[in-house]
C-alpha atoms as a PDB file:
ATOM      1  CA  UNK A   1       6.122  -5.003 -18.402  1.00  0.00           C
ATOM      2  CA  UNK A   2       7.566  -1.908 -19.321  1.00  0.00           C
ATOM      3  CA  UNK A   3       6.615   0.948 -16.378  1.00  0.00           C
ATOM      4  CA  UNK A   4       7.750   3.842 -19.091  1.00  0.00           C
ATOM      5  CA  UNK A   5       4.850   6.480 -18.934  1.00  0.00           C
ATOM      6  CA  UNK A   6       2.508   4.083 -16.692  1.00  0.00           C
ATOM      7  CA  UNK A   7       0.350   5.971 -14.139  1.00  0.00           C
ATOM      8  CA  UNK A   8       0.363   4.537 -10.351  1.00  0.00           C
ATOM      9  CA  UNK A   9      -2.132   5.800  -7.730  1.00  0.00           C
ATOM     10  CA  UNK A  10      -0.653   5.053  -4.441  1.00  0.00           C
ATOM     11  CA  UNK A  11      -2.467   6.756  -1.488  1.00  0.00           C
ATOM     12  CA  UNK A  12      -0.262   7.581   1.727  1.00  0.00           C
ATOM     13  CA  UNK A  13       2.899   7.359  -0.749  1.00  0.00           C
ATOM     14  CA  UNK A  14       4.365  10.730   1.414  1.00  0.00           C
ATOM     15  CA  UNK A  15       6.442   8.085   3.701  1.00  0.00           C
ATOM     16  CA  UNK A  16       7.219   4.556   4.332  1.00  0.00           C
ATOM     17  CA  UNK A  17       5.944   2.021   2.388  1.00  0.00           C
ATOM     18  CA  UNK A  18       3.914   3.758  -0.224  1.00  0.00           C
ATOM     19  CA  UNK A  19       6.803   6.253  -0.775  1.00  0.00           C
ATOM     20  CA  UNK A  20       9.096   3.338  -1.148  1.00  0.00           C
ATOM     21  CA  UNK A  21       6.625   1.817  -4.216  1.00  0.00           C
ATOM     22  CA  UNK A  22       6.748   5.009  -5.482  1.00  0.00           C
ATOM     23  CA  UNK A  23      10.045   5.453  -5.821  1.00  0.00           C
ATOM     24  CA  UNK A  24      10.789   2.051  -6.700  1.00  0.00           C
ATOM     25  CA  UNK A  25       8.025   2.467 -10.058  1.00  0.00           C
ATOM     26  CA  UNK A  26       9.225   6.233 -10.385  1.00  0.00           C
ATOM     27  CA  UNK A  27      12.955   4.303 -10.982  1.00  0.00           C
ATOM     28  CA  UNK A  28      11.458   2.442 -13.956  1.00  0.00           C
ATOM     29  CA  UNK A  29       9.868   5.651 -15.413  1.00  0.00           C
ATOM     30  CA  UNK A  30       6.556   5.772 -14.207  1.00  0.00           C
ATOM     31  CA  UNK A  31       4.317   8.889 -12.784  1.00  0.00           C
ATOM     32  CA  UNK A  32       3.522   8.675  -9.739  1.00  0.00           C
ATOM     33  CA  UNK A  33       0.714  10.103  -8.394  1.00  0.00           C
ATOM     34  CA  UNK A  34       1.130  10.864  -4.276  1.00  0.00           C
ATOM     35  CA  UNK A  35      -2.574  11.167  -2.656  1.00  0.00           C
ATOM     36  CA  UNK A  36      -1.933  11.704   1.038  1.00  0.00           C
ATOM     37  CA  UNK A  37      -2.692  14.454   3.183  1.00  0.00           C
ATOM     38  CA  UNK A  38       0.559  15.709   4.486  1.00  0.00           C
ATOM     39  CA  UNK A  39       1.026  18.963   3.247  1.00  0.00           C
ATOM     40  CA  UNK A  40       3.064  19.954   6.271  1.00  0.00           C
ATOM     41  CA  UNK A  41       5.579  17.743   8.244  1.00  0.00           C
ATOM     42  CA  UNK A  42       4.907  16.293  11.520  1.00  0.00           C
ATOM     43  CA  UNK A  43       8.544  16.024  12.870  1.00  0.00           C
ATOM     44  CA  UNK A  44       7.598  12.419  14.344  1.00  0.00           C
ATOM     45  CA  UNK A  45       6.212  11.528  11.088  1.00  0.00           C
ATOM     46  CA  UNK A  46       8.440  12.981   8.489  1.00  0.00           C
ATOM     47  CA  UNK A  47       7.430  13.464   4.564  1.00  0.00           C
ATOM     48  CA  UNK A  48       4.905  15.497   2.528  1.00  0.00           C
ATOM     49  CA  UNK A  49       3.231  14.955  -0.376  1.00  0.00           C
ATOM     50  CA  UNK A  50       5.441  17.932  -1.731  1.00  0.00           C
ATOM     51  CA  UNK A  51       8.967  16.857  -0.531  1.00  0.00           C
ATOM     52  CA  UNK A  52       7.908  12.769  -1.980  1.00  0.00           C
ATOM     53  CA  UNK A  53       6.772  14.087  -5.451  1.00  0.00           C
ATOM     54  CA  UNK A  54      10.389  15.518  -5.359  1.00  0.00           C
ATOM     55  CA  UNK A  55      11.941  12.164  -4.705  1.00  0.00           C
ATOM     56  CA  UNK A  56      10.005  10.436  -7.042  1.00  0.00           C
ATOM     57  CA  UNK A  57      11.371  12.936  -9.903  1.00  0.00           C
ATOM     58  CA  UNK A  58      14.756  12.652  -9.173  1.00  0.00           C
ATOM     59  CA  UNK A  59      14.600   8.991  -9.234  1.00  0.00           C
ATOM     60  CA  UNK A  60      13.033   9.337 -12.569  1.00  0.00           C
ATOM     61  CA  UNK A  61       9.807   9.681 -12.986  1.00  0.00           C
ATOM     62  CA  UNK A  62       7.138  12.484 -12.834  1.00  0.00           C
ATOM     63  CA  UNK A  63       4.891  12.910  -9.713  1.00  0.00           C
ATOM     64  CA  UNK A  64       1.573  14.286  -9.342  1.00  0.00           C
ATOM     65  CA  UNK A  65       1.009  15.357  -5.552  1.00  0.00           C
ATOM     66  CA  UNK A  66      -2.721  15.377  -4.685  1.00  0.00           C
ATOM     67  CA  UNK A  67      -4.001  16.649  -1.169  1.00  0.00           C
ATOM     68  CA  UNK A  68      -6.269  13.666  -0.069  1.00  0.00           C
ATOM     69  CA  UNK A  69      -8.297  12.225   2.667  1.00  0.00           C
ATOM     70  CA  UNK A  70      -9.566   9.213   1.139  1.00  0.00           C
ATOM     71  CA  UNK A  71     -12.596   9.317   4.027  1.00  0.00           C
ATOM     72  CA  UNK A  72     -14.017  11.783   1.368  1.00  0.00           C
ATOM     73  CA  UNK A  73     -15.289  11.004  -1.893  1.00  0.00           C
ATOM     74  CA  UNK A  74     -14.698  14.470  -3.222  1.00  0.00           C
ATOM     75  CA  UNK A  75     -11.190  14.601  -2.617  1.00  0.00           C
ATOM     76  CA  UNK A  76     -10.856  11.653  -4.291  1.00  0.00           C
ATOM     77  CA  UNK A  77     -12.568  12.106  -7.391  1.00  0.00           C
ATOM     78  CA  UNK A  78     -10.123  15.213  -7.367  1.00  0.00           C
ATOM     79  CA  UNK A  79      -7.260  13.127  -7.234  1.00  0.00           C
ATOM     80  CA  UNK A  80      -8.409  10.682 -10.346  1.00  0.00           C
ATOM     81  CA  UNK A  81      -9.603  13.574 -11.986  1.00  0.00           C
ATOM     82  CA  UNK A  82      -6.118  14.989 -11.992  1.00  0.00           C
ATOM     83  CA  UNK A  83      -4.261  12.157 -12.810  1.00  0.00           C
ATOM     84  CA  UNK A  84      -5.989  11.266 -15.834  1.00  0.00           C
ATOM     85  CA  UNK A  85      -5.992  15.374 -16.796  1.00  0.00           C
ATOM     86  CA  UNK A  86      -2.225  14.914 -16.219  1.00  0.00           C
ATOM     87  CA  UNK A  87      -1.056  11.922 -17.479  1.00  0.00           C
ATOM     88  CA  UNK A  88      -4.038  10.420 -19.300  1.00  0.00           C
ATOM     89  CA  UNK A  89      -5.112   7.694 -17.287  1.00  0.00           C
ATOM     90  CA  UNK A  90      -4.456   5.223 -14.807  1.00  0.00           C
ATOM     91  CA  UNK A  91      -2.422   1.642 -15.120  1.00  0.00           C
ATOM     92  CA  UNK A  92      -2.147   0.847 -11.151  1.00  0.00           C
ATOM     93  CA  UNK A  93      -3.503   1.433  -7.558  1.00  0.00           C
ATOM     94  CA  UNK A  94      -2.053   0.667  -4.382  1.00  0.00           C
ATOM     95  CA  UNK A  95      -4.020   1.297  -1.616  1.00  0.00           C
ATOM     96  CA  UNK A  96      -1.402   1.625   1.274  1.00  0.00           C
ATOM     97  CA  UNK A  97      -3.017   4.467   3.538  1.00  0.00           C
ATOM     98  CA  UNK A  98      -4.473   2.465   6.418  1.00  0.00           C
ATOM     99  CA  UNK A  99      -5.238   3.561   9.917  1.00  0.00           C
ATOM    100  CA  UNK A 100      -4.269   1.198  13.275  1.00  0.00           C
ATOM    101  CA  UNK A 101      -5.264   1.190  16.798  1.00  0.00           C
ATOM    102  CA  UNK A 102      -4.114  -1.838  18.337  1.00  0.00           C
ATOM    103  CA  UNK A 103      -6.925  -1.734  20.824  1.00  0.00           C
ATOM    104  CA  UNK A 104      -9.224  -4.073  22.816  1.00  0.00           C
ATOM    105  CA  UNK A 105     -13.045  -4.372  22.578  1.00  0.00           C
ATOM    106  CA  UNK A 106     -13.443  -1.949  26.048  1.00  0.00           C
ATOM    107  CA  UNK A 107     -10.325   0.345  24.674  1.00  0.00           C
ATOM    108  CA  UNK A 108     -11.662   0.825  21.347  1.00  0.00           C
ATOM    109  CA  UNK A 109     -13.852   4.532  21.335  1.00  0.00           C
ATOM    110  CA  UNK A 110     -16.252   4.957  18.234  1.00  0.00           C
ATOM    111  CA  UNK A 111     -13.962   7.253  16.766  1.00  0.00           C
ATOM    112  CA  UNK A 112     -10.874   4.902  17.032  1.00  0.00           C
ATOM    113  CA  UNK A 113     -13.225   2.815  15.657  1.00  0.00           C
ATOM    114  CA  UNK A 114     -14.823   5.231  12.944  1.00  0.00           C
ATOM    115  CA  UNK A 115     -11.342   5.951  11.561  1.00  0.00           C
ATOM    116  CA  UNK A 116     -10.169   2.766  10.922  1.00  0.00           C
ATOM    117  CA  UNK A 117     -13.556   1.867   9.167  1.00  0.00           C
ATOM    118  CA  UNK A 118     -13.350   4.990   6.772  1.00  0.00           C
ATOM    119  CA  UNK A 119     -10.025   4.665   5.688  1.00  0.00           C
ATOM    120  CA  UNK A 120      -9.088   1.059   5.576  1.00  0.00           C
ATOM    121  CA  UNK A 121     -12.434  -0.173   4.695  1.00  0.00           C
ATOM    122  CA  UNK A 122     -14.694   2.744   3.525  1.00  0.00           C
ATOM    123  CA  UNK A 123     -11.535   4.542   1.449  1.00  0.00           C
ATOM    124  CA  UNK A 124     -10.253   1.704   0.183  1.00  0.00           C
ATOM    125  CA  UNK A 125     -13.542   1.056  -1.494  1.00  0.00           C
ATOM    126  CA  UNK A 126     -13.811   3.980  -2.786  1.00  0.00           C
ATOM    127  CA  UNK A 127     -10.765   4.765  -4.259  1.00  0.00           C
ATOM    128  CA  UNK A 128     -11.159   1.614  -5.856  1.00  0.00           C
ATOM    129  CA  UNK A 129     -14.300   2.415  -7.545  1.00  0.00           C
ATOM    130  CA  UNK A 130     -13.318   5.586  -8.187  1.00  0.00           C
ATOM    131  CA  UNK A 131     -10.143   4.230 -10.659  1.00  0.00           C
ATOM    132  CA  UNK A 132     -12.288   1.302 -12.205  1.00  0.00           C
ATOM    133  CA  UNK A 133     -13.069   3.025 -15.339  1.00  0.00           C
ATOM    134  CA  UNK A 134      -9.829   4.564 -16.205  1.00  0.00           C
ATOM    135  CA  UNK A 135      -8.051   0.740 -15.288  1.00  0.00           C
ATOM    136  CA  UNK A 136     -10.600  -0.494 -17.609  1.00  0.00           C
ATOM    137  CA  UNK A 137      -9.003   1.041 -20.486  1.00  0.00           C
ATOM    138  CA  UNK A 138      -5.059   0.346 -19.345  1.00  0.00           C
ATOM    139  CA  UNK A 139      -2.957  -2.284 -21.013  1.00  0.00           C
ATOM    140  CA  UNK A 140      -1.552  -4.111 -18.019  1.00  0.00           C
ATOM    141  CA  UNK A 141      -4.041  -2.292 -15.125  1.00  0.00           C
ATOM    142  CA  UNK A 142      -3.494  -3.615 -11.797  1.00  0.00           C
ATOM    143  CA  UNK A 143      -4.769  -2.939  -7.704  1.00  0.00           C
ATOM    144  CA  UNK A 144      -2.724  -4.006  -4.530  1.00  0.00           C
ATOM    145  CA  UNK A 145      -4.278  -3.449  -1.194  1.00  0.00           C
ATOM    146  CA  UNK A 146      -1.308  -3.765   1.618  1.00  0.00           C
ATOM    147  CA  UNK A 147      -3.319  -6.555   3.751  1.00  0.00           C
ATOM    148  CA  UNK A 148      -2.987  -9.530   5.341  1.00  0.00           C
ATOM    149  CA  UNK A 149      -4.002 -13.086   4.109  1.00  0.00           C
ATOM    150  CA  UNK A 150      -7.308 -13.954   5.382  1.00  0.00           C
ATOM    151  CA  UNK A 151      -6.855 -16.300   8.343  1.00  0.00           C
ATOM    152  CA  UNK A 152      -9.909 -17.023  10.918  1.00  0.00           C
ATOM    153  CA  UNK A 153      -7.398 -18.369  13.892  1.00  0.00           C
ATOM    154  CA  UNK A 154      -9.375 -16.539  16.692  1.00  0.00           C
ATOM    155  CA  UNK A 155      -5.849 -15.413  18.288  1.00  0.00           C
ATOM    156  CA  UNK A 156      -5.397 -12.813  15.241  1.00  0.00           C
ATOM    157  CA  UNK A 157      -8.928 -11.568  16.468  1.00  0.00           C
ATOM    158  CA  UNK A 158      -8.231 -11.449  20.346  1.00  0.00           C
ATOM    159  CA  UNK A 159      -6.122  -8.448  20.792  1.00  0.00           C
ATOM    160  CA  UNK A 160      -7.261  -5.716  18.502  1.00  0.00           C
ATOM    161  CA  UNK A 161     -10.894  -7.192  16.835  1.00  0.00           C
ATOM    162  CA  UNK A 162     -11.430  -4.021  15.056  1.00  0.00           C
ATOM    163  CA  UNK A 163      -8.032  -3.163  13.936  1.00  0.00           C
ATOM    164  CA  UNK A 164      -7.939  -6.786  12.166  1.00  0.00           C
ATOM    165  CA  UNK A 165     -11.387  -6.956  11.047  1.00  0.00           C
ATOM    166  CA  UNK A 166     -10.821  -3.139   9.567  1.00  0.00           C
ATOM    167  CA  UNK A 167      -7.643  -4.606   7.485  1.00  0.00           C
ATOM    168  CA  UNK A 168      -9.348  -8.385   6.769  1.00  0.00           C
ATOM    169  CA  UNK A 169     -12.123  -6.450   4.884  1.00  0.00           C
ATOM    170  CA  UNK A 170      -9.186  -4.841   2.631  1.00  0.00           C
ATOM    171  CA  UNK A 171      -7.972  -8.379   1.507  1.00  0.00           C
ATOM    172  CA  UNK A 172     -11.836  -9.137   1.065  1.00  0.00           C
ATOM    173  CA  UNK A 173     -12.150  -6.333  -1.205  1.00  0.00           C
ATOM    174  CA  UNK A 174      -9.375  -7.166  -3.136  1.00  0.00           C
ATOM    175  CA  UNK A 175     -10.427 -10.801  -3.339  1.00  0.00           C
ATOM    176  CA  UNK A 176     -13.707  -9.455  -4.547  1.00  0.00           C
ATOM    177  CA  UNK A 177     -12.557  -7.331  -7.111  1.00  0.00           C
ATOM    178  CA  UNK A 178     -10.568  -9.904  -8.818  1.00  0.00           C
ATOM    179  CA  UNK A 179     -13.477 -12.280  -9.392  1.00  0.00           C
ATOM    180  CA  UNK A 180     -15.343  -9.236 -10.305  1.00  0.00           C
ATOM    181  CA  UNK A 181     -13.444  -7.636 -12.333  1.00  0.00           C
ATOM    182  CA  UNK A 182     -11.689 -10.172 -14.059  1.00  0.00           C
ATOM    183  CA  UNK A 183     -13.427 -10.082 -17.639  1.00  0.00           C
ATOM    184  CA  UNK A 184     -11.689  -6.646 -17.928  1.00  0.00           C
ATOM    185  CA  UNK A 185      -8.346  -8.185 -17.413  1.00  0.00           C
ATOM    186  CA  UNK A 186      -8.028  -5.934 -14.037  1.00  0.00           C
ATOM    187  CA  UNK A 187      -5.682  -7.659 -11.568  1.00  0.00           C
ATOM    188  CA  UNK A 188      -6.494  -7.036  -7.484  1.00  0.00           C
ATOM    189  CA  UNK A 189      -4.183  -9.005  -4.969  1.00  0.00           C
ATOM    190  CA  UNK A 190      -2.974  -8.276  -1.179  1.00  0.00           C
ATOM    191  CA  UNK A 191       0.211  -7.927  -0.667  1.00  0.00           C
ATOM    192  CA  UNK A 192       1.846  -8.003   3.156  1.00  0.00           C
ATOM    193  CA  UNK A 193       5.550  -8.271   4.914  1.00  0.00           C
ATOM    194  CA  UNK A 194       6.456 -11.407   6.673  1.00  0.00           C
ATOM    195  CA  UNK A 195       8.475  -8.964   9.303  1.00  0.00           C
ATOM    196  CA  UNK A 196       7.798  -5.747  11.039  1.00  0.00           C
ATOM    197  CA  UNK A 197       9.042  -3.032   8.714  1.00  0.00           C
ATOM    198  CA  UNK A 198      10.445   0.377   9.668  1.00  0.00           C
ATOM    199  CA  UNK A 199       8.041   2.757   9.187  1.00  0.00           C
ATOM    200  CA  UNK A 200       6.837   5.933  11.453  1.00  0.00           C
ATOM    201  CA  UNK A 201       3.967   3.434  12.850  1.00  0.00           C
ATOM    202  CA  UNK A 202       6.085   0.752  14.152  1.00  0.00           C
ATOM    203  CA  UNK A 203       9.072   3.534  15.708  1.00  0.00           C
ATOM    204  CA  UNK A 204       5.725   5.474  16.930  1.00  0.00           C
ATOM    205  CA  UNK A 205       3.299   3.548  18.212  1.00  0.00           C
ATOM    206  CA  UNK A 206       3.888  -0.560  18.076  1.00  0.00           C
ATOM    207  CA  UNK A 207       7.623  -0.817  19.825  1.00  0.00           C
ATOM    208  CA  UNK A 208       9.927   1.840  19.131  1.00  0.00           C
ATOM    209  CA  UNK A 209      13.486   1.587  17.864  1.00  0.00           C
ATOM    210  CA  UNK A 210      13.696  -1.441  19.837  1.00  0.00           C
ATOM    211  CA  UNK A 211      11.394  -3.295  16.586  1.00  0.00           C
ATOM    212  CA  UNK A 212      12.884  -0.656  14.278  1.00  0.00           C
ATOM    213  CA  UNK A 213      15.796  -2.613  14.451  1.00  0.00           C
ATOM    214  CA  UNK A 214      14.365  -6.116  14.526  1.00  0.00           C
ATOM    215  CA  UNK A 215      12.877  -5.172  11.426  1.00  0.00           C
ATOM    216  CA  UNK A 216      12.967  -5.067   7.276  1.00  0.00           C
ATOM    217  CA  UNK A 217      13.498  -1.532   5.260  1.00  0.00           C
ATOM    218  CA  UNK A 218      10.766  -0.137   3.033  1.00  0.00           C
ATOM    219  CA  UNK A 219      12.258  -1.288   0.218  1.00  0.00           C
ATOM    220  CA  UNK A 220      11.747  -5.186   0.123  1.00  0.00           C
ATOM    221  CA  UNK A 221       8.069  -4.714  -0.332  1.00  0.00           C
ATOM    222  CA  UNK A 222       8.432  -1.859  -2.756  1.00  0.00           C
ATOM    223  CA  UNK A 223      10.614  -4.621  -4.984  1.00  0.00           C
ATOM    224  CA  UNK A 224       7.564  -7.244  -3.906  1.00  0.00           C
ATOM    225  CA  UNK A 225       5.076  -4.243  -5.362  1.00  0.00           C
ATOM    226  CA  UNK A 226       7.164  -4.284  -8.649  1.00  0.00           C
ATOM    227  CA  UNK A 227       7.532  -7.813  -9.121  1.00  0.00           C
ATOM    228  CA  UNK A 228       3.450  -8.280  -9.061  1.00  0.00           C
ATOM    229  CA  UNK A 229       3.120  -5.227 -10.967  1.00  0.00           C
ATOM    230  CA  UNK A 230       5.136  -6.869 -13.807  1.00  0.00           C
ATOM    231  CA  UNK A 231       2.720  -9.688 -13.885  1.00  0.00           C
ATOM    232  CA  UNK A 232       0.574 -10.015 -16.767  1.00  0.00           C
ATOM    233  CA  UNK A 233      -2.712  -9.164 -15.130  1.00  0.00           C
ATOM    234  CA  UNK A 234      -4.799 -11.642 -16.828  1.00  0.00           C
ATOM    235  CA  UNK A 235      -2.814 -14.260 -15.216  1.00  0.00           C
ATOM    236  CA  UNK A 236      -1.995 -12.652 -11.498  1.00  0.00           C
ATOM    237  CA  UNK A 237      -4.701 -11.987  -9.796  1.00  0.00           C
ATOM    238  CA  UNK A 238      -6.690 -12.798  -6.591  1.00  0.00           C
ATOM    239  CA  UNK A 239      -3.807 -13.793  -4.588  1.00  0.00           C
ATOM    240  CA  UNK A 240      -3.103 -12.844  -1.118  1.00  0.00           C
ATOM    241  CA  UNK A 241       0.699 -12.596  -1.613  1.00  0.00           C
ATOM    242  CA  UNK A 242       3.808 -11.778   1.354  1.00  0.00           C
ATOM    243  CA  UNK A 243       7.038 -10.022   0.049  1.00  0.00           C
ATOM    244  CA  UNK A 244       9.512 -13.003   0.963  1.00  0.00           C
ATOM    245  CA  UNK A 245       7.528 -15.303  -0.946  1.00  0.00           C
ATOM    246  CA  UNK A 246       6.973 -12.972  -4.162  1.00  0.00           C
ATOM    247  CA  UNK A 247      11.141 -12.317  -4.182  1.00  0.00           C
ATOM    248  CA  UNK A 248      11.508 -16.144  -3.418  1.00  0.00           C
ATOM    249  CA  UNK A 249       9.721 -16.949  -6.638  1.00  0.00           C
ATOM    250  CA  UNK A 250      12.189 -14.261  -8.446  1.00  0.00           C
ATOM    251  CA  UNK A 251      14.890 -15.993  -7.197  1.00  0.00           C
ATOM    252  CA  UNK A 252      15.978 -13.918  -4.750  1.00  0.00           C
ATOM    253  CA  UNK A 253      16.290 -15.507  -1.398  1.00  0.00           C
ATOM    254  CA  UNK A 254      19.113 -13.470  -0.111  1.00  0.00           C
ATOM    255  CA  UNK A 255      17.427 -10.656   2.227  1.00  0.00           C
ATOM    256  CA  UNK A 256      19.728  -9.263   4.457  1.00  0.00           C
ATOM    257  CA  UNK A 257      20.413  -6.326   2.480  1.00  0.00           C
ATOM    258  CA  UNK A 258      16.702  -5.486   3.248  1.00  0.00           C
ATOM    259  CA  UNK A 259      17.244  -5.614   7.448  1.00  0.00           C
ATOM    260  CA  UNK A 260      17.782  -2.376   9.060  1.00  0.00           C
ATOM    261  CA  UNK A 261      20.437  -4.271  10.737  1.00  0.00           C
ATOM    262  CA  UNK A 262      22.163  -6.852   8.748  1.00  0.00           C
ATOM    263  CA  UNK A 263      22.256 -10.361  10.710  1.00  0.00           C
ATOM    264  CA  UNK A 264      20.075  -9.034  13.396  1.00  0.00           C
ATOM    265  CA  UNK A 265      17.135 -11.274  14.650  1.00  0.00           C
ATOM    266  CA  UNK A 266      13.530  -9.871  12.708  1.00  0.00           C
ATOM    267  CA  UNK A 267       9.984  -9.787  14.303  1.00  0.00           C
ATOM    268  CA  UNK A 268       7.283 -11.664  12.184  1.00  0.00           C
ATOM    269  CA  UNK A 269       4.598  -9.074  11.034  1.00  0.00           C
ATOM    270  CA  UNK A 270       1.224  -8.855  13.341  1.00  0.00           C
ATOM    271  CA  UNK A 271      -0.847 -11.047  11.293  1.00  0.00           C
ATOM    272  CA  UNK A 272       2.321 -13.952  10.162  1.00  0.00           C
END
């Protein structure tokens, strides 16, 4: 599949992973539409919406950078409503923004709680809906949610029950979505790392630069994104897919170049 003139949604795409799909589609021509709500940078975070829609043009696409909290449906409907004004319509969604609070039962508060329902669940829903009829009318229209594969071993439960109930229901969504929407040719899969990857979260709040550097780059599950995305969607969908096994079935078995240190011992993901 040719990503000339396609349209991606990607929400949080102003750092980390969804910036790194976005620049990896904007790359093969695509317009990239940024929906995050970083309109200022948080020196521990790093990235706006502004200073990504920049990147993704001089990689080679256009960008489209949206203010959006996907916990509202307004703000939303102003992002689709803007894409399709700008670029016509809308081929792809990835729905990357995702709250965490790695949290116990007794350390969870209802708004720790409340977040990670209304964005990872709640938003993710949403959003979804919200780009169903303009996917409808694509030629190749595809949805990734950045979740884990479904797996009811009690010890990915025992730690952080809402956190991993909050992201379980994102891969249920997706799962959902494919059987549902599968007459219109509309692909939804999951799509999650096998290793920690450097992002703000993991240097921030899971181990520091300690994991940072036990850990993959952006990038390998921005080529992952791609290599779905090429997929007829007819044929790819409902699968709950991790990036070593998607680049595996390329060929490409060789990941060192994606380690933030080349050779150095990597940290399975939270839910592998």
């Amino acid at each position: 599949m040719s990503f000339q003139n396609k349209t991606v949604v990607i929400t949080g795409a102003s750092r980390g992973i969804g910036k790194a799909i976005g620049l990896r589609l904007a790359k093969e021509g695509a317009n990239i539409v940024i929906a995050s709500k970083s309109i200022s940078e948080n020196p521990k975070l790093g990235g706006t919406i502004f200073s990504a829609a920049s990147a993704m043009e001089a990689a080679g696409g256009k960008a489209l950078a949206v203010q959006c909290d996907i916990r509202f449906e307004d703000q939303v409907q102003q992002v689709i409503s803007q894409a399709v004004e700008k670029f016509g319509g809308i081929d792809v969604l990835i729905n990357n923004a995702s709250a965490i609070s790695l949290t116990n039962t007794e350390q969870t508060e209802p708004k720790r709680f409340d977040l990670m329902y209304d964005i990872n669940v709640r938003g993710t829903f949403f959003v979804c809906q919200a780009c169903i009829p303009f996917l409808k009318k694509a030629a190749n229209p595809h949805i990734i949610n950045l979740s884990p594969p479904l797996n009811m071993d009690m010890k990915w439960f025992a730690n952080h029950l809402v956190y991993t109930m909050s992201k379980y229901n994102m891969t249920m969504i997706a799962l959902g979505l494919a059987t549902e929407l599968k007459k219109y040719n509309i692909a939804a899969n999951t799509l999650w790392p096998k290793t920690t990857i450097a992002t703000a979260a993991v240097q921030n709040l899971l181990g520091g630069q300690m994991l940072v550097n036990m850990s993959r780059t952006p990038e390998i599950m921005a080529d992952a994104a791609y290599y779905i995305l090429s997929k007829p969607s007819a044929q790819c969908t409902g699968n709950t897919f991790i990036d070593e096994n998607v680049l595996s079935l390329e060929g490409i078995t060789d990941l060192d170049k994606y380690a933030v240190i080349p050779g150095a011992q990597l940290y399975n993901d939270l839910f592998i």
